[in-house]
Protein backbone atom coordinates (compact mmCIF):
# COMPACT_ATOMS: atom_id res chain seq x y z
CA UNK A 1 -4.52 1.43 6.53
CA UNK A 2 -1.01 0.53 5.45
CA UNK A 3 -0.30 3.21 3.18
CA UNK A 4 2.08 5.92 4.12
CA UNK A 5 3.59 9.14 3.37
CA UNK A 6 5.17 7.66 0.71
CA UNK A 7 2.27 7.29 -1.84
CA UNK A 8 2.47 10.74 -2.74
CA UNK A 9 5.82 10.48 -4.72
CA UNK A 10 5.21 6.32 -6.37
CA UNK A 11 4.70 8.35 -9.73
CA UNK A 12 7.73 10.42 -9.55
CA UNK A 13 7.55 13.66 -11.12
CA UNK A 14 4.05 13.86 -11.85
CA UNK A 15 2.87 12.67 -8.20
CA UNK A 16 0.75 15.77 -6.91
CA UNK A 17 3.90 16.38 -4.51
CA UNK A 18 6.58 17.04 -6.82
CA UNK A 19 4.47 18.90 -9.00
CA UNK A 20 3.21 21.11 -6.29
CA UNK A 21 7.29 21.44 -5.25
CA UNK A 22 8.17 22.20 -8.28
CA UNK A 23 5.52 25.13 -8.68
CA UNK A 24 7.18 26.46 -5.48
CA UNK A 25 4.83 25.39 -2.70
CA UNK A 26 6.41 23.72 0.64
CA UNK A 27 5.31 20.63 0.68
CA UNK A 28 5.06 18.53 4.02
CA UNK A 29 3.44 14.91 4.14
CA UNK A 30 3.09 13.17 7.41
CA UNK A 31 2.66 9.50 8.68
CA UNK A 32 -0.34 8.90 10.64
CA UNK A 33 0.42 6.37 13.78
CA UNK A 34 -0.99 3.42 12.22
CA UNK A 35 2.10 3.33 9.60
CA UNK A 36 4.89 0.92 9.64
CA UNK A 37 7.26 4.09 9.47
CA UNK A 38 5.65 5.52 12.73
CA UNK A 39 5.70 2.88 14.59
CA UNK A 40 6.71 2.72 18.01
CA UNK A 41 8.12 5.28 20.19
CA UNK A 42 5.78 5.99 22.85
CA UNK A 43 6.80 6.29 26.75
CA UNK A 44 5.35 2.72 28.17
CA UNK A 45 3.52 1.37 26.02
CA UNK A 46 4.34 -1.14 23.10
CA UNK A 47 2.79 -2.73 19.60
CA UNK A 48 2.25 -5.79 21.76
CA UNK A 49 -0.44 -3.54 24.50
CA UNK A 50 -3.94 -3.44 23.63
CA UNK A 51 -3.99 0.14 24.66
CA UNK A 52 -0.86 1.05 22.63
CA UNK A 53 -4.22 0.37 19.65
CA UNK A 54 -7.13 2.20 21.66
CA UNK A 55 -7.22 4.88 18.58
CA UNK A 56 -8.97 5.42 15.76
CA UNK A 57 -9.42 8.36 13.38
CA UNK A 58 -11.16 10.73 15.89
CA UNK A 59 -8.11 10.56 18.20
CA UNK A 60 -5.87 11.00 14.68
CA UNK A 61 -8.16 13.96 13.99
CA UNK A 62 -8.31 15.62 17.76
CA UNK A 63 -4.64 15.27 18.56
CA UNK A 64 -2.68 14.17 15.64
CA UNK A 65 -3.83 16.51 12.82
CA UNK A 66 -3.82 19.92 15.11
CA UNK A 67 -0.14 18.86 16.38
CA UNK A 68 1.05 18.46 12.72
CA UNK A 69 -0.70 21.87 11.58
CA UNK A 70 1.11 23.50 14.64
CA UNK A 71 4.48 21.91 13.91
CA UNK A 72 4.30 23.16 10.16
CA UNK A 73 2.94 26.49 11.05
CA UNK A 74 5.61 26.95 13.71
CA UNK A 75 8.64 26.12 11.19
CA UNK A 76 7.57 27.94 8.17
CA UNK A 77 6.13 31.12 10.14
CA UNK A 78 3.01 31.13 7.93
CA UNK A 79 -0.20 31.33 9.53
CA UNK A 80 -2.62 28.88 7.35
CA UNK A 81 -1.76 26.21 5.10
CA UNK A 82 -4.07 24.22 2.50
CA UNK A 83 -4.36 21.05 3.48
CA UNK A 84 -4.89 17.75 0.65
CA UNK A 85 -5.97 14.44 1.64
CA UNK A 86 -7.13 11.59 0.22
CA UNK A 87 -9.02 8.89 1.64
CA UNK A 88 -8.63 8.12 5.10
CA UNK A 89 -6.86 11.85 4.87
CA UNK A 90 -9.89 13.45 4.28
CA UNK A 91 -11.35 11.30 7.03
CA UNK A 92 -9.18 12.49 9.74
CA UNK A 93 -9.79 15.85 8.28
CA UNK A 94 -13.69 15.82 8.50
CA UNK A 95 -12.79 14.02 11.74
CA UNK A 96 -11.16 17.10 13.19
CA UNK A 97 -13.31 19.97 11.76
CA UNK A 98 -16.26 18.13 13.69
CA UNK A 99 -13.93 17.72 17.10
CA UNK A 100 -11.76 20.51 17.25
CA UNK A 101 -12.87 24.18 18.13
CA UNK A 102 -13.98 25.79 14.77
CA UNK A 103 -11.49 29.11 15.61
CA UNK A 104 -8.63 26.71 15.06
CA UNK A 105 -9.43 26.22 11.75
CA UNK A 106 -10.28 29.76 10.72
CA UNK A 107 -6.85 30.35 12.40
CA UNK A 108 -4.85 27.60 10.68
CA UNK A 109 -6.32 26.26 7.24
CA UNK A 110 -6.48 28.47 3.97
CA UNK A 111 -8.45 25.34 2.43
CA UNK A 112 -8.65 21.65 2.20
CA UNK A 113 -9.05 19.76 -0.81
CA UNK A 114 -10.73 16.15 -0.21
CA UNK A 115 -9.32 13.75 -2.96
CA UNK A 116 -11.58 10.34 -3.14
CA UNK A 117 -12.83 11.42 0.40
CA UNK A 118 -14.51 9.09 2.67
CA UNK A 119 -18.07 10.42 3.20
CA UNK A 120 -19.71 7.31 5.43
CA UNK A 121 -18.20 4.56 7.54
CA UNK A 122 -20.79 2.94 8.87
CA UNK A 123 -20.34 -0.44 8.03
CA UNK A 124 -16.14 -0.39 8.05
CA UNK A 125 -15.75 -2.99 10.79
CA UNK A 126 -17.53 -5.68 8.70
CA UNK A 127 -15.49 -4.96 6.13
CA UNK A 128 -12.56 -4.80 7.55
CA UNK A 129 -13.84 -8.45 9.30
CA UNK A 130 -14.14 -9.46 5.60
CA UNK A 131 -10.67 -8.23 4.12
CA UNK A 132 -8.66 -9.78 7.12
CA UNK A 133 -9.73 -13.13 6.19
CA UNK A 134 -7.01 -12.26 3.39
CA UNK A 135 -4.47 -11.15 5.15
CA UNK A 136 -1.45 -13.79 5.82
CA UNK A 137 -0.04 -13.40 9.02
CA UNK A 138 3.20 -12.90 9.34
């Protein structure tokens, strides 16, 4: 849940990004607001408020994937875009198909490609239970 934006370039020029750049595609990668690089700016609320956390990936997909379709649509003046994601990408994805009105998306996306996409979730907080019991605080 770490992982940012930045993933998309560790391999340099043959990450998926600067290959698609290079073929002459815009290429926009976003943060989601679980990232260290996103984190915080909101109004009254801060990392230390439980409720600054009340999220999860349906809110990502209702709110946060629509707004960043609408910002890139609104600065490159095209109507659609094809959208990649991979893992928890493809979640917030299937997320928002299933949430948001299905116009939007014949309106906005050209097509979405699901790399390693998460299909099934159902037993994620166990795991996650198990994996913290790794995790060093800091």
């Amino acid at each position: 849940m770490q992982s940012n934006g930045v993933t998309w370039f560790c391999n340099g020029a043959q990450s998926l990004a600067y290959q698609l750049a290079n073929k002459g595609y815009d290429v926009w990668v976003f943060n989601n607001r679980i990232t260290a690089t996103s984190l915080p700016n909101h109004e009254f609320l801060t990392e230390d408020d439980v409720e600054f956390w009340n999220f999860g990936i349906l809110e990502m997909g209702q709110y946060d994937l629509p707004a960043v379709m609408d910002y890139i649509t609104d600065a490159t003046g095209k109507e659609k875009i094809t959208y990649v994601g991979h893992s928890m990408g493809t979640a917030i994805m299937f997320s928002s198909m299933a949430e948001v009105r299905k116009d939007y998306y014949k309106k906005r996306l050209n097509s979405f490609i699901a790399l390693a996409p998460v299909a099934r979730m159902n037993k994620i907080h166990q795991e996650l239970r198990e994996a913290s019991m790794f995790i060093n605080p800091i």
